[in-house]
C-alpha atoms as a PDB file:
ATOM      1  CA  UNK A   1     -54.837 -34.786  41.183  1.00  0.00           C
ATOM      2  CA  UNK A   2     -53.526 -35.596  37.863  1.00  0.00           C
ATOM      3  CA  UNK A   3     -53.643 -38.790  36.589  1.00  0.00           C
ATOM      4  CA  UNK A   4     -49.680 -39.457  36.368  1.00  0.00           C
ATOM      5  CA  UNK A   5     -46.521 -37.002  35.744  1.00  0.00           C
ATOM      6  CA  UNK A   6     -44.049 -37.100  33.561  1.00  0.00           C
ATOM      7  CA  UNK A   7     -40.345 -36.385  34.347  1.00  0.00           C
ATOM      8  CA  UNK A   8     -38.390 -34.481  31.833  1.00  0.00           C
ATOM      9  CA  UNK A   9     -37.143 -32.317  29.819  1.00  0.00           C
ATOM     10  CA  UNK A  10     -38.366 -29.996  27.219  1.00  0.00           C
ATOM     11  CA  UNK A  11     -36.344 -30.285  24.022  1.00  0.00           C
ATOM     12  CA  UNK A  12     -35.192 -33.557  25.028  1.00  0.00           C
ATOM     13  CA  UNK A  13     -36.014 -35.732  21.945  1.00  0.00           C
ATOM     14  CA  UNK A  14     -37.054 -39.116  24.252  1.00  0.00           C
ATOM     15  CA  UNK A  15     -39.217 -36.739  26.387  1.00  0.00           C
ATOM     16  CA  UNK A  16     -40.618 -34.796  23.485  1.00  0.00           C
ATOM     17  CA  UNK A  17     -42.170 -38.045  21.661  1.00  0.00           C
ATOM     18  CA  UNK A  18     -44.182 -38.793  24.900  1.00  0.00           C
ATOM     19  CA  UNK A  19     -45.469 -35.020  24.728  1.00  0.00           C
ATOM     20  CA  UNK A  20     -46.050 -35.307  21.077  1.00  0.00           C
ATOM     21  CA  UNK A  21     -48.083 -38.226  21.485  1.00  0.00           C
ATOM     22  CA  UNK A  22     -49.595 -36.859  24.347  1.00  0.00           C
ATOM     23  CA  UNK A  23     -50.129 -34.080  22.043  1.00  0.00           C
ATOM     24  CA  UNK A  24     -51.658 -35.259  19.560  1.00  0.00           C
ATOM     25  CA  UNK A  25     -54.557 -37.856  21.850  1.00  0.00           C
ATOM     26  CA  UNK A  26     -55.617 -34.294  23.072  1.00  0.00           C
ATOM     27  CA  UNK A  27     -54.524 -34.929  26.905  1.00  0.00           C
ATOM     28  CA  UNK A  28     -53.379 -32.410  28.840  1.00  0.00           C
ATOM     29  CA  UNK A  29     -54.377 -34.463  32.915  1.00  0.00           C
ATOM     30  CA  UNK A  30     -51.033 -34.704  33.709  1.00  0.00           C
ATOM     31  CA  UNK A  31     -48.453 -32.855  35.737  1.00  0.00           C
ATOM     32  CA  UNK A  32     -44.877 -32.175  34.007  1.00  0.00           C
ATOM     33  CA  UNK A  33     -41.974 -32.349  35.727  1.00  0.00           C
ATOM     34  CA  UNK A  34     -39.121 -30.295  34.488  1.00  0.00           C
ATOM     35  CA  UNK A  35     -35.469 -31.705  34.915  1.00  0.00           C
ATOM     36  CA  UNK A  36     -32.489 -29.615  34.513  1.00  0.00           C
ATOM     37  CA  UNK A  37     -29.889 -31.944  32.129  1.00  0.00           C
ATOM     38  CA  UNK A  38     -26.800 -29.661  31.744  1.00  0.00           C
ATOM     39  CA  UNK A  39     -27.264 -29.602  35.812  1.00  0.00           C
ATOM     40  CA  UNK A  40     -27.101 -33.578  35.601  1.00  0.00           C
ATOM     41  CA  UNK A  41     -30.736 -33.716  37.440  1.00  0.00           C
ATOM     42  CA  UNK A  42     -31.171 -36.455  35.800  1.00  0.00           C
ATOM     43  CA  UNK A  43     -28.881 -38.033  37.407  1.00  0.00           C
ATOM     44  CA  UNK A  44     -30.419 -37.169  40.868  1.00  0.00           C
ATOM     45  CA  UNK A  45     -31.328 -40.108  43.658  1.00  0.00           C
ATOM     46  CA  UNK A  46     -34.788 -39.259  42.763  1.00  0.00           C
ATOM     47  CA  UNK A  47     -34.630 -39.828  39.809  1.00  0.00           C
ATOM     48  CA  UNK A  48     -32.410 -42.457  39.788  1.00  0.00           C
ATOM     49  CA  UNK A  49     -34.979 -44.173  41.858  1.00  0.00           C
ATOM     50  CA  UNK A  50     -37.690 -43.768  38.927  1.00  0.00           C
ATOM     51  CA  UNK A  51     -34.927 -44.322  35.731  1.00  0.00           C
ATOM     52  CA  UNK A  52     -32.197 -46.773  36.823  1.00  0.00           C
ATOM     53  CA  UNK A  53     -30.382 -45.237  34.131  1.00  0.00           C
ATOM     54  CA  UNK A  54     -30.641 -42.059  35.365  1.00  0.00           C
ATOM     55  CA  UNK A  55     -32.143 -40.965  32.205  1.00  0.00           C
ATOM     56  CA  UNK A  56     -35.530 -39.083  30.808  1.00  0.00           C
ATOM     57  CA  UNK A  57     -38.445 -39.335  30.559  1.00  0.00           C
ATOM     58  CA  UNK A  58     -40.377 -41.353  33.125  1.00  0.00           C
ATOM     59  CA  UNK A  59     -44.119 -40.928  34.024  1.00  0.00           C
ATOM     60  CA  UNK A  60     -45.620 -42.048  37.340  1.00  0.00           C
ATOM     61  CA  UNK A  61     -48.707 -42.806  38.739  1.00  0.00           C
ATOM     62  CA  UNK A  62     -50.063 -42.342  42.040  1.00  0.00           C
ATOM     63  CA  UNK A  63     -50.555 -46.007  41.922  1.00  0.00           C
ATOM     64  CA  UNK A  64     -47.192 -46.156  41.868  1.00  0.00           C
ATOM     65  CA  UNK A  65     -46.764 -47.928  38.617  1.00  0.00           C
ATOM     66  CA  UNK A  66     -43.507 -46.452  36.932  1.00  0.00           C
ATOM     67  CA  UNK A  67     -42.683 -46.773  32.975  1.00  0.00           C
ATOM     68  CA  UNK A  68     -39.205 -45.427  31.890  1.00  0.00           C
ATOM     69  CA  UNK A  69     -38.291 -45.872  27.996  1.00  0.00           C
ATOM     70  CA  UNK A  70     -39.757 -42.904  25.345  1.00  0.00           C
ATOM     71  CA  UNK A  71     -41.376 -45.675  22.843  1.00  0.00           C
ATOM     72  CA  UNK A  72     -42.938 -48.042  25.877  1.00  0.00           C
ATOM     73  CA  UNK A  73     -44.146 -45.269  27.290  1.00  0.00           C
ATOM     74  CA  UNK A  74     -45.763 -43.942  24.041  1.00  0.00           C
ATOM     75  CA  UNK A  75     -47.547 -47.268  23.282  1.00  0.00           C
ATOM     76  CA  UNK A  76     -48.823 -47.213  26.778  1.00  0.00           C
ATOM     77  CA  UNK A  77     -50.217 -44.229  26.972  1.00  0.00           C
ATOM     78  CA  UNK A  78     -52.515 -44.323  23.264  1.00  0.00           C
ATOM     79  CA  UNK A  79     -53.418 -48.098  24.744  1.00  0.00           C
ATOM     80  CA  UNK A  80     -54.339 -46.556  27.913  1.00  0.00           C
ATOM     81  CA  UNK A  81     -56.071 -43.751  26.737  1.00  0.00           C
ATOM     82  CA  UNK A  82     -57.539 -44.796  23.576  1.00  0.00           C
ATOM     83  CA  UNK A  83     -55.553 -42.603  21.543  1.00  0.00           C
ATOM     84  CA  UNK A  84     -56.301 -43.505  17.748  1.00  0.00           C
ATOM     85  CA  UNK A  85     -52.431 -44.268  16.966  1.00  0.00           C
ATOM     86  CA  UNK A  86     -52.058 -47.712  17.226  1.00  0.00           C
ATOM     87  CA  UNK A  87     -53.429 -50.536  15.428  1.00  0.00           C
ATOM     88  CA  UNK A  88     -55.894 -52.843  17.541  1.00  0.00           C
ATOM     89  CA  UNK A  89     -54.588 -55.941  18.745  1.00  0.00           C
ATOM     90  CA  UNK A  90     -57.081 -58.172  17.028  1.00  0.00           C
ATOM     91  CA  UNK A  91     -55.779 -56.391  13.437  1.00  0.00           C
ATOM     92  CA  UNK A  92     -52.705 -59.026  13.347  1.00  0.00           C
ATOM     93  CA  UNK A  93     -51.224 -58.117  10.534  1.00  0.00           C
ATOM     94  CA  UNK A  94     -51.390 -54.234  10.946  1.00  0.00           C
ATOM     95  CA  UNK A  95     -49.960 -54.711  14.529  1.00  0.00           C
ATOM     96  CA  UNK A  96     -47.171 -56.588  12.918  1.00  0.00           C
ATOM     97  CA  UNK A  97     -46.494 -53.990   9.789  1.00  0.00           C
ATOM     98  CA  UNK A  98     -46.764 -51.538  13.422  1.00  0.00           C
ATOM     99  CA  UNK A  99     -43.951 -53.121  14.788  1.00  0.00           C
ATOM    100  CA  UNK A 100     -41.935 -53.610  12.061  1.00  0.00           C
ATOM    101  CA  UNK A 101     -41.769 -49.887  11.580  1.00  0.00           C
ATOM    102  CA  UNK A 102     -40.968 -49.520  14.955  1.00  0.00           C
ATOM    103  CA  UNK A 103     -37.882 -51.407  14.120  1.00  0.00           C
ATOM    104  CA  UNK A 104     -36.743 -49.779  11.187  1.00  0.00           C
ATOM    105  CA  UNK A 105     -37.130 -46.352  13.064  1.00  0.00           C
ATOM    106  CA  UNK A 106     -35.213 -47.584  16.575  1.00  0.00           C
ATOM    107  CA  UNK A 107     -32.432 -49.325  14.154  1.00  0.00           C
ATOM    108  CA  UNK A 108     -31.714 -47.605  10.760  1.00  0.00           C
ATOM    109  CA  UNK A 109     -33.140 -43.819  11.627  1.00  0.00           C
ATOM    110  CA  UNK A 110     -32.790 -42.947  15.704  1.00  0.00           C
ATOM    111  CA  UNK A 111     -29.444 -44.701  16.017  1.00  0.00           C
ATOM    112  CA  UNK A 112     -27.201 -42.951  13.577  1.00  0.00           C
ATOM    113  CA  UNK A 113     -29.358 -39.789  13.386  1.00  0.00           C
ATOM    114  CA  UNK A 114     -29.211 -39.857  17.800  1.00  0.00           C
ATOM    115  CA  UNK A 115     -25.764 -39.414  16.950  1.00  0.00           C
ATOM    116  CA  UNK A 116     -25.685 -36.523  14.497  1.00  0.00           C
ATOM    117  CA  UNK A 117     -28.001 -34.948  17.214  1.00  0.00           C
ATOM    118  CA  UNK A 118     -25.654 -35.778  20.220  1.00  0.00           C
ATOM    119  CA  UNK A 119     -22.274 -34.743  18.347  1.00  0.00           C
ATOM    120  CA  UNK A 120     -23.835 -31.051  16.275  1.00  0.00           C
ATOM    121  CA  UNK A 121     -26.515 -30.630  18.588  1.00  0.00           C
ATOM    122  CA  UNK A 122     -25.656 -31.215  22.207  1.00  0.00           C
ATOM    123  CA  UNK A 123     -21.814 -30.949  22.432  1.00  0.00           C
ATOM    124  CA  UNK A 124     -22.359 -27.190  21.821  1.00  0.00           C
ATOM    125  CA  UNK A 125     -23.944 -27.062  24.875  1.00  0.00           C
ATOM    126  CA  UNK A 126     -21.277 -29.024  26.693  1.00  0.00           C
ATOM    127  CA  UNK A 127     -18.362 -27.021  25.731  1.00  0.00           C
ATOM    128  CA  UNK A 128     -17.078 -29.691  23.149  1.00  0.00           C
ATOM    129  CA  UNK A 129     -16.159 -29.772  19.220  1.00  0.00           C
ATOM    130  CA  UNK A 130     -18.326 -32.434  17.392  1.00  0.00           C
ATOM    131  CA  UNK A 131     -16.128 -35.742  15.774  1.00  0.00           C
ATOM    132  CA  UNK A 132     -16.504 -35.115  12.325  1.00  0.00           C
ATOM    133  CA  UNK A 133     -15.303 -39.199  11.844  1.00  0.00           C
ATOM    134  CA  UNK A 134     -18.689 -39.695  13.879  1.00  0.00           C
ATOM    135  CA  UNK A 135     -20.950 -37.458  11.996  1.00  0.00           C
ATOM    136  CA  UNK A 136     -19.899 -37.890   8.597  1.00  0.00           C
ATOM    137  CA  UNK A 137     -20.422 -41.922   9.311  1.00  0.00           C
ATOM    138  CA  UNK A 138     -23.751 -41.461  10.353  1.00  0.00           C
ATOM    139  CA  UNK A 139     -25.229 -38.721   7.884  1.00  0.00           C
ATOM    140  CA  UNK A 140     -23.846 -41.837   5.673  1.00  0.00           C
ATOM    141  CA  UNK A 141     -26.439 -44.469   7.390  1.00  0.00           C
ATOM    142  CA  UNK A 142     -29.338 -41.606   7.382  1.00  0.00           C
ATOM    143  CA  UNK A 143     -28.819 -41.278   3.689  1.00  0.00           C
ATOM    144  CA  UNK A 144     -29.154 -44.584   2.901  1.00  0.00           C
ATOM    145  CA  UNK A 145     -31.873 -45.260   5.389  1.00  0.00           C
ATOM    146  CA  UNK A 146     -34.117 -42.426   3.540  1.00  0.00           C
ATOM    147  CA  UNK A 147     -33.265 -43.724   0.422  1.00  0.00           C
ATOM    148  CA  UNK A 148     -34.985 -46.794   1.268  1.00  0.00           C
ATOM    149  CA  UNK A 149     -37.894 -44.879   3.492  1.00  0.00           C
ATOM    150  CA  UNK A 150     -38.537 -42.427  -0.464  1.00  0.00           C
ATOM    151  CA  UNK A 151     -39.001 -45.581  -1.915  1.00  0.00           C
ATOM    152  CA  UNK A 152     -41.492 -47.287   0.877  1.00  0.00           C
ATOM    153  CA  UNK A 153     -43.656 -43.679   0.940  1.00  0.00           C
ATOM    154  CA  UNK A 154     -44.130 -43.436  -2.465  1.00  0.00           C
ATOM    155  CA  UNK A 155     -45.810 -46.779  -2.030  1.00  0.00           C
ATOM    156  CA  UNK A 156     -47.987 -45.580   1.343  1.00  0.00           C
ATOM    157  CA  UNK A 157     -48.678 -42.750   3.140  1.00  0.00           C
ATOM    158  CA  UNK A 158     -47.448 -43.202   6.436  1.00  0.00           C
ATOM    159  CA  UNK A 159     -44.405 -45.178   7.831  1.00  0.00           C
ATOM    160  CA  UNK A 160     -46.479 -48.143   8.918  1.00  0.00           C
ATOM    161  CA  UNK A 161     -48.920 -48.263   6.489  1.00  0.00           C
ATOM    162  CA  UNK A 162     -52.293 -45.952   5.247  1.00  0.00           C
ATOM    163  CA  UNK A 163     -52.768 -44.231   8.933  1.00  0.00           C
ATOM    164  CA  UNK A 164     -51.031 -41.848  10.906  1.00  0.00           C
ATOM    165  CA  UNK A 165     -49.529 -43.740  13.440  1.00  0.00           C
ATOM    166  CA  UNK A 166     -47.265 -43.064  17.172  1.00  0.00           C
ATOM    167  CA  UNK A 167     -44.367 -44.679  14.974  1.00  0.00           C
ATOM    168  CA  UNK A 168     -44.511 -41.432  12.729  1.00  0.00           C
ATOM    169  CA  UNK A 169     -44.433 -39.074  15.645  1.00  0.00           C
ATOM    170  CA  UNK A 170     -40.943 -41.246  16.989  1.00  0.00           C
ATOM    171  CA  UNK A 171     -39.417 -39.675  14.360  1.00  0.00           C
ATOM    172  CA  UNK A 172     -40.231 -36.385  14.728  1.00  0.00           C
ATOM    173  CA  UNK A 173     -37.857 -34.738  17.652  1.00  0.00           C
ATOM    174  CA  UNK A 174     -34.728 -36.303  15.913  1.00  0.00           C
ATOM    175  CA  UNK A 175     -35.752 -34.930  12.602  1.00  0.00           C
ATOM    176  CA  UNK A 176     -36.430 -31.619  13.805  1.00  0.00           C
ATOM    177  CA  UNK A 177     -32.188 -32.469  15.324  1.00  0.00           C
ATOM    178  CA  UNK A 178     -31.420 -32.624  11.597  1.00  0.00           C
ATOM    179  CA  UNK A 179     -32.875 -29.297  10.339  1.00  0.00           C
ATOM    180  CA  UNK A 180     -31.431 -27.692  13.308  1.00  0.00           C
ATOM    181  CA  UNK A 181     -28.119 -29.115  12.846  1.00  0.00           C
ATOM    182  CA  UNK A 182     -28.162 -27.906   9.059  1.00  0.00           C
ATOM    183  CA  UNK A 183     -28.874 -31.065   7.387  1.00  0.00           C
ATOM    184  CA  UNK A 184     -32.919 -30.315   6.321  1.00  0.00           C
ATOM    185  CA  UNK A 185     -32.274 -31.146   2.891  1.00  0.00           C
ATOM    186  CA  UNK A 186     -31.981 -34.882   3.766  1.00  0.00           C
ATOM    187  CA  UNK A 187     -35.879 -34.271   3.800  1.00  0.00           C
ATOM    188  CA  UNK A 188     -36.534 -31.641   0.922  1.00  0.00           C
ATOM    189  CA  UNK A 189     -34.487 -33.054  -1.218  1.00  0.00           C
ATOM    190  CA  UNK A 190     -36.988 -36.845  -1.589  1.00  0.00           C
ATOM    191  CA  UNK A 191     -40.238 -35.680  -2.411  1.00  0.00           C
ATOM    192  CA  UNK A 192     -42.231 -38.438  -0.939  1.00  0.00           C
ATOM    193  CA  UNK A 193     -40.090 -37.944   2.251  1.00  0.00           C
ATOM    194  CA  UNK A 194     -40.651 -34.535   2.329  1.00  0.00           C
ATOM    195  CA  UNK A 195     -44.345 -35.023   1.671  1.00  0.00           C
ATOM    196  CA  UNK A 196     -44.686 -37.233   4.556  1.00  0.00           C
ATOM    197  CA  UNK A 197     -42.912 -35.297   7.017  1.00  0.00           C
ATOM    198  CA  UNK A 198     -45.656 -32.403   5.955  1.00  0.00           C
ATOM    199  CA  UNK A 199     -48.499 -34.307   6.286  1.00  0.00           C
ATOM    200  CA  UNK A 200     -47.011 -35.384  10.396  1.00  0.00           C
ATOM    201  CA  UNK A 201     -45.915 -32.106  11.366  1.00  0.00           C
ATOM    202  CA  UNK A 202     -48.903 -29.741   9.795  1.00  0.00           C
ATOM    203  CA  UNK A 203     -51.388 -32.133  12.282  1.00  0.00           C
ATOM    204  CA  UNK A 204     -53.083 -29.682  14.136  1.00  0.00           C
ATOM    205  CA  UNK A 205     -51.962 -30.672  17.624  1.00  0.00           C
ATOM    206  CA  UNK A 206     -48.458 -31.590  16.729  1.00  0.00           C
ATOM    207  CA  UNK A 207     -47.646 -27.543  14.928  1.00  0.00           C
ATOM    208  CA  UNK A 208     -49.471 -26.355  17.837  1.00  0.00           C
ATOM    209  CA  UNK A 209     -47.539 -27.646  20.258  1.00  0.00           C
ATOM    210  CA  UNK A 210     -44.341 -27.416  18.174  1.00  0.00           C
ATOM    211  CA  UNK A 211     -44.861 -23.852  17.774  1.00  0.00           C
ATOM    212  CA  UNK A 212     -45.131 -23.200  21.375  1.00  0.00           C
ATOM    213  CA  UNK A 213     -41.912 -25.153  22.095  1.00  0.00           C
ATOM    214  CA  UNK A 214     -40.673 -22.534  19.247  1.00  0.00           C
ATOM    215  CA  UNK A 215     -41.585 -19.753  21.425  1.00  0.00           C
ATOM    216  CA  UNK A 216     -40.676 -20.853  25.058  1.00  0.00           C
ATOM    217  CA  UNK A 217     -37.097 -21.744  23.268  1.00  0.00           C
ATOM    218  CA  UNK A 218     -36.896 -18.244  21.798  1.00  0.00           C
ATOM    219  CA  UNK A 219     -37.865 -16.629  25.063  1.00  0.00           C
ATOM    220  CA  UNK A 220     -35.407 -18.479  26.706  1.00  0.00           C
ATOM    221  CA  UNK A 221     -32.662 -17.360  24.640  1.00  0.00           C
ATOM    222  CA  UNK A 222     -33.657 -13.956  24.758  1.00  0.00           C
ATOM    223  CA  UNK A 223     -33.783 -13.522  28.802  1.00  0.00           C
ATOM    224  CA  UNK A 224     -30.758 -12.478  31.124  1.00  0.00           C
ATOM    225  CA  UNK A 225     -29.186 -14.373  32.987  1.00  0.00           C
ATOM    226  CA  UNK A 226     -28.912 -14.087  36.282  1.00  0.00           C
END
């Protein structure tokens, strides 16, 4: 039996942290649940019952202990499992710089780039023309949010301090939204940005399993429907 599963979706940006992290503590004992969201599975009494919000992702254990919430459920699972991507609780200070920088990512990145993602990214999908008012506000807040984040990296390596942390990896599904959507140079063009997004995404676990993603995604594409 595996030791919990995980309800969601690939390419979904909340579930794809939890795999990332997942990813990158080497731990594959789990069993993952695929949920159809254009088919509003999500949305499902099952699932409903596990996500009041009717939302992804959401891992459960046979126990029956239930954790909704892509960040909670990150920090969780490298407590649980001794992944080295959180800063011990007896290292005050670090915990604190830890979740500081899990503030500035929830509130200056994943909000206005979540929407950037939600009006290029998934309206295509749903049949619907993105609200230019929306996205050119937002690319606005990004911009000036990675202003700021040039100036912190040139200073350290990582967003929360000198280690590679599960508050790098939050950012990396919505980033990967801003390449796709057109708007990569946001990265290239800061040089200690750009550097630091190298350093997160050339970790051995994380290209791997970005690459595969890569692949399954291009398969997709490719086969006919039916």
């Amino acid at each position: 039996m595996p030791a919990f599963t995980l309800y969601g979706s690939r390419g979904s940006t909340n579930t794809d942290r939890v795999r990332l992290t997942l990813a990158e503590g080497g731990f594959t004992d789990y069993e993952f649940v695929l949920l159809n969201l254009q088919k509003t599975e999500q949305k499902s009494q099952d699932n409903l019952s596990r996500h009041p919000f009717g939302k992804v992702p959401v891992i459960t254990f046979p126990s029956g202990f239930t954790l909704y919430e892509s960040r909670a459920i990150c920090k969780y699972l490298a407590r649980k499992y001794s992944f080295p991507l959180l800063p011990p609780d007896s290292a005050v200070e670090a915990a604190a710089l830890f979740d500081q920088a899990q503030s500035v990512e929830m509130h200056y990145f994943a909000e206005p780039a979540g929407k950037i993602a939600f009006e290029k990214f998934a309206k295509q999908f749903m049949g619907l023309p993105p609200d230019d008012g929306v996205v050119s506000q937002a690319l606005r807040s990004v911009d000036m949010f990675l202003d700021v984040a040039e100036r912190l990296l040139q200073q350290r390596e990582y967003m929360a301090g000198k280690e590679f942390a599960v508050v790098d990896i939050f950012y990396i599904p919505l980033i990967q939204r801003l390449f796709a959507c057109g708007y990569g140079d946001f990265i290239r063009s800061r040089k200690a940005v750009s550097a630091w997004w190298d350093r997160c995404v050339n970790r051995p676990a994380i290209r791997k399993m970005l690459a595969e993603d890569r692949e399954v995604a291009a398969a997709a594409a490719t086969a006919p429907r039916v």
